[in-house]
N, C-alpha and C. Protein backbone atom coordinates (compact mmCIF):
# COMPACT_ATOMS: atom_id res chain seq x y z
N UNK A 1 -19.92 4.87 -20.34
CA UNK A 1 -21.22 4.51 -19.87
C UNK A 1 -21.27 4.80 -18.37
N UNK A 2 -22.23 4.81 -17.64
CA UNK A 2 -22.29 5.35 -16.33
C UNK A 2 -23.84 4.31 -15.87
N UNK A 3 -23.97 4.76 -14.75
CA UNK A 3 -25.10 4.31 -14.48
C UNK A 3 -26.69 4.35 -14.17
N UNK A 4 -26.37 5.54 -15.02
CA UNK A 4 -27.70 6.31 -15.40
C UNK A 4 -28.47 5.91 -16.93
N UNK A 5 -26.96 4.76 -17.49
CA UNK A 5 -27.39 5.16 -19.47
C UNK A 5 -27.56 3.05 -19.13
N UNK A 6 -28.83 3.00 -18.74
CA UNK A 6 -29.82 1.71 -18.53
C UNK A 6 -29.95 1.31 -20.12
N UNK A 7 -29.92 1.83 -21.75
CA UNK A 7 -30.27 1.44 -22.21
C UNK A 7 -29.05 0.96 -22.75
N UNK A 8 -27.94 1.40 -22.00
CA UNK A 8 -26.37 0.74 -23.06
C UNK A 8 -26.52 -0.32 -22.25
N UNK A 9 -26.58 -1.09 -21.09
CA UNK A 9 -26.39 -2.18 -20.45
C UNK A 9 -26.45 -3.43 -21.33
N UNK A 10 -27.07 -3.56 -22.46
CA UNK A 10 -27.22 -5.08 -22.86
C UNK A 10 -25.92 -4.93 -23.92
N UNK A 11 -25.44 -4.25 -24.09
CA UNK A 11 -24.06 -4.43 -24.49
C UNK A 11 -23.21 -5.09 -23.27
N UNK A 12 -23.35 -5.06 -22.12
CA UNK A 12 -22.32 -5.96 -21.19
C UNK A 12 -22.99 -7.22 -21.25
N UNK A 13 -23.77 -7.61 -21.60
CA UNK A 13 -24.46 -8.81 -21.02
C UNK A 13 -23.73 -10.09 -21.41
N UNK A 14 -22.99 -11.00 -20.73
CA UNK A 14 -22.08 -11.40 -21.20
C UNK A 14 -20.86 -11.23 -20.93
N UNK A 15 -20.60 -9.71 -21.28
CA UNK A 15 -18.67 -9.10 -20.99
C UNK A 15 -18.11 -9.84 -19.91
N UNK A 16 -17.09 -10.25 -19.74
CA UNK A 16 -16.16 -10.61 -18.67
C UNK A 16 -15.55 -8.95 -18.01
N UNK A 17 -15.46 -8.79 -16.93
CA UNK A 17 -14.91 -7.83 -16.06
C UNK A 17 -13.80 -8.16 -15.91
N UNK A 18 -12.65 -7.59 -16.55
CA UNK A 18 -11.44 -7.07 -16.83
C UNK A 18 -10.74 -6.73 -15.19
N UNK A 19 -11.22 -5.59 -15.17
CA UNK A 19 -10.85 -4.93 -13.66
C UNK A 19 -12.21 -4.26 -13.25
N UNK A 20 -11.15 -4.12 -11.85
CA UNK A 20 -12.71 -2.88 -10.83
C UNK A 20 -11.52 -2.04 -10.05
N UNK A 21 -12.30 -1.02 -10.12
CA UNK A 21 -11.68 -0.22 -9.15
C UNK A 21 -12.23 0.75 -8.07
N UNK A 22 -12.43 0.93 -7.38
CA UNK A 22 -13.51 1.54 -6.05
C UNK A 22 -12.42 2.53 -6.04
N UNK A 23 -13.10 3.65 -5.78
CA UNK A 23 -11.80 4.73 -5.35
C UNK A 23 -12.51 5.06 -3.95
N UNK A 24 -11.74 5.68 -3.43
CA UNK A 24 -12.13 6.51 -1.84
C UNK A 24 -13.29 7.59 -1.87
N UNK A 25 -13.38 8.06 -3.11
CA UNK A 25 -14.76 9.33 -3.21
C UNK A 25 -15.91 8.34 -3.86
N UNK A 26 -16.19 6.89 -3.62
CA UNK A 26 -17.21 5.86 -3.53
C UNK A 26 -17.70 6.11 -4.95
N UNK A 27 -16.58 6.39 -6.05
CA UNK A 27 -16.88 5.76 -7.54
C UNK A 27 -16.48 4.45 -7.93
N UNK A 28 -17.19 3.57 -8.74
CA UNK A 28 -16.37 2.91 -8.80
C UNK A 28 -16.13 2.52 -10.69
N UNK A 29 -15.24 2.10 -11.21
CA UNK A 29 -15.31 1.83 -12.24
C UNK A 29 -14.52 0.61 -13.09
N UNK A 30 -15.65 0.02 -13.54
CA UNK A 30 -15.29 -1.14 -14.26
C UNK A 30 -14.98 -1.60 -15.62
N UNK A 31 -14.41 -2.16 -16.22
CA UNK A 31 -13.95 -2.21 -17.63
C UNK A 31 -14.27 -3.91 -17.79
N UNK A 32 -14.32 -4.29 -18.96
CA UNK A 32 -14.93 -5.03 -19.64
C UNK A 32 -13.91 -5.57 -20.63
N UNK A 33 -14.06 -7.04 -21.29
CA UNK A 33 -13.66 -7.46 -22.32
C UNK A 33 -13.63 -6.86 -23.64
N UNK A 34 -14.96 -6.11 -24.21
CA UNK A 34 -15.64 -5.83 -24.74
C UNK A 34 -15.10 -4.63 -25.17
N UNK A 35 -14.22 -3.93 -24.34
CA UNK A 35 -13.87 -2.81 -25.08
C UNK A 35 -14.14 -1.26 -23.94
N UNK A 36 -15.84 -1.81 -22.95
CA UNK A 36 -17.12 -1.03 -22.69
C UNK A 36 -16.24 -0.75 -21.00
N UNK A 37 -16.66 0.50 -20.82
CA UNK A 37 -16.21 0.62 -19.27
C UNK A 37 -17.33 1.24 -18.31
N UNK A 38 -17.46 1.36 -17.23
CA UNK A 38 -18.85 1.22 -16.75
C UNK A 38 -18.58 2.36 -15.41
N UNK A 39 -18.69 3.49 -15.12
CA UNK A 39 -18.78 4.40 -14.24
C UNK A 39 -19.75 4.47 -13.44
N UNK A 40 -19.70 4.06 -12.27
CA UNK A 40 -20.95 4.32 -11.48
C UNK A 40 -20.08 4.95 -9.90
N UNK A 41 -20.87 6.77 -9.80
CA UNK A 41 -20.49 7.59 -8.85
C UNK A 41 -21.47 7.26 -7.56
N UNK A 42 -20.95 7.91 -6.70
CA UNK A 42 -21.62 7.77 -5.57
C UNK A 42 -23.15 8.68 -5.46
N UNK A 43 -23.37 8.50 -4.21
CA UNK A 43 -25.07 9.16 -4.42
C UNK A 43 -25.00 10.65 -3.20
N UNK A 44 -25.52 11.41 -2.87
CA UNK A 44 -26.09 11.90 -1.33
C UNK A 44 -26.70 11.16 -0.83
N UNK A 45 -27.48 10.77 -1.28
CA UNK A 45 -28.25 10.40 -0.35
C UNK A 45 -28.44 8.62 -0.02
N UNK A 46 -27.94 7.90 -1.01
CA UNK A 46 -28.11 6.62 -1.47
C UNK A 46 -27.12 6.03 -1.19
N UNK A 47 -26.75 4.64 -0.87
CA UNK A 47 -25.79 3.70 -1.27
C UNK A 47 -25.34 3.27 -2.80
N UNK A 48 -25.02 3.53 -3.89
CA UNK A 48 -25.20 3.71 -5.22
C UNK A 48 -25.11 2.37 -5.75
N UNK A 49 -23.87 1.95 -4.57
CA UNK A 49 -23.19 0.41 -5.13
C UNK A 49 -22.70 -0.58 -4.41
N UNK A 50 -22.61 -1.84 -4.52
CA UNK A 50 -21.65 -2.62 -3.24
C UNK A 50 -21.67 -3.70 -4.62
N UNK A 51 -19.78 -4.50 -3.97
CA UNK A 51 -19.29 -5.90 -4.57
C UNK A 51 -18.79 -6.13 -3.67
N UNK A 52 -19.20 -7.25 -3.72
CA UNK A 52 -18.23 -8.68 -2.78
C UNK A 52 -17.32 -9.19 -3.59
N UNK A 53 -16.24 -9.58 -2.88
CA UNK A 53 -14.86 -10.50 -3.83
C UNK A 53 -14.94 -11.70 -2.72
N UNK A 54 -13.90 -12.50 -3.12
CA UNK A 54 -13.32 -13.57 -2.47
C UNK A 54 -12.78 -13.01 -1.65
N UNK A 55 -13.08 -14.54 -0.33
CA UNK A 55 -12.52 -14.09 1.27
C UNK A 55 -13.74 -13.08 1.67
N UNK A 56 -14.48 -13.06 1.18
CA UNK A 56 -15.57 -12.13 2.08
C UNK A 56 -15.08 -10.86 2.18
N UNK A 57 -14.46 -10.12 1.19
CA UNK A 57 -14.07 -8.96 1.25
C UNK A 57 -15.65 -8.47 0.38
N UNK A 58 -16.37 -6.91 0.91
CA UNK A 58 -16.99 -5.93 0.35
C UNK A 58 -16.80 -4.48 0.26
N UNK A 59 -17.47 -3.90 -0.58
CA UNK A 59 -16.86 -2.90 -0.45
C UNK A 59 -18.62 -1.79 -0.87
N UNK A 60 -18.46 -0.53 -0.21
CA UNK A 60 -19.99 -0.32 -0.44
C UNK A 60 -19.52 1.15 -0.60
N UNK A 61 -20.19 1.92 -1.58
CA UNK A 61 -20.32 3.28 -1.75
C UNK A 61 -21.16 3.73 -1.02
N UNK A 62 -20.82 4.56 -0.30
CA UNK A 62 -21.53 5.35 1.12
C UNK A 62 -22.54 6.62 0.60
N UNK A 63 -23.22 7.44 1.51
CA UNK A 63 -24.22 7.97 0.96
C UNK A 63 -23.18 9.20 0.64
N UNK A 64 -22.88 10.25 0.07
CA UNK A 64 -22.24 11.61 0.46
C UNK A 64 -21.23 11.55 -0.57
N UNK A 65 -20.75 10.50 -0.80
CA UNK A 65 -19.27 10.34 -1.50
C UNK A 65 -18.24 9.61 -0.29
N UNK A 66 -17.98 8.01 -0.02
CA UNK A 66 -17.24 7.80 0.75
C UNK A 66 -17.27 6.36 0.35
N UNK A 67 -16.07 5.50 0.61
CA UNK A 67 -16.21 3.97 0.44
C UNK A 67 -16.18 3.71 1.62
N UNK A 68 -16.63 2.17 2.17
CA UNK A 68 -16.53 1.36 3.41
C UNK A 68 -16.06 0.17 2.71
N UNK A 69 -15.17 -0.49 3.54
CA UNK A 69 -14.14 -1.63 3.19
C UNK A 69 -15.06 -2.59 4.07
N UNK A 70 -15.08 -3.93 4.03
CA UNK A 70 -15.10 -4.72 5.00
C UNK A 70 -14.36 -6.19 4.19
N UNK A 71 -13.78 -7.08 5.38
CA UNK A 71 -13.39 -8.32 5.22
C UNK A 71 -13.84 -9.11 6.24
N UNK A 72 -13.87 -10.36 6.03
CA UNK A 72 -14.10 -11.49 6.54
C UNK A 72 -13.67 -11.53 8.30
N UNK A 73 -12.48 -10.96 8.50
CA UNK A 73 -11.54 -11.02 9.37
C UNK A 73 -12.33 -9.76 10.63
């Protein structure tokens, strides 16, 4: 699934998030209880995505293909 396919989403609704993973070319991808894993790439022109964790850590997919880290600190 990716984040273009809006009509698979109510299959997560619910899922517990397994893992995440942000890579450096500002994809990030998530997996699910459920089985379901969830691809969402970066944009040109857009911010595509951002999560916050604990400790105030975020993390944001940049416009071009790029991640930005930030923490609390």
């Amino acid at each position: 699934m990716t984040c273009q396919d809006v009509a698979a989403a109510p299959a997560l609704f619910g899922a517990k998030a397994l893992s995440a993973v942000a890579f450096k070319s500002g994809t990030l991808r998530l997996v699910f209880d459920t089985g379901h894993h969830l691809t969402c790439s970066s944009d040109p022109s857009f911010e595509a995505w951002q999560v916050t964790g604990p400790a105030g850590w975020r993390f944001v997919s940049l416009p071009g293909g790029d991640l930005a880290v930030w923490t609390r600190s």
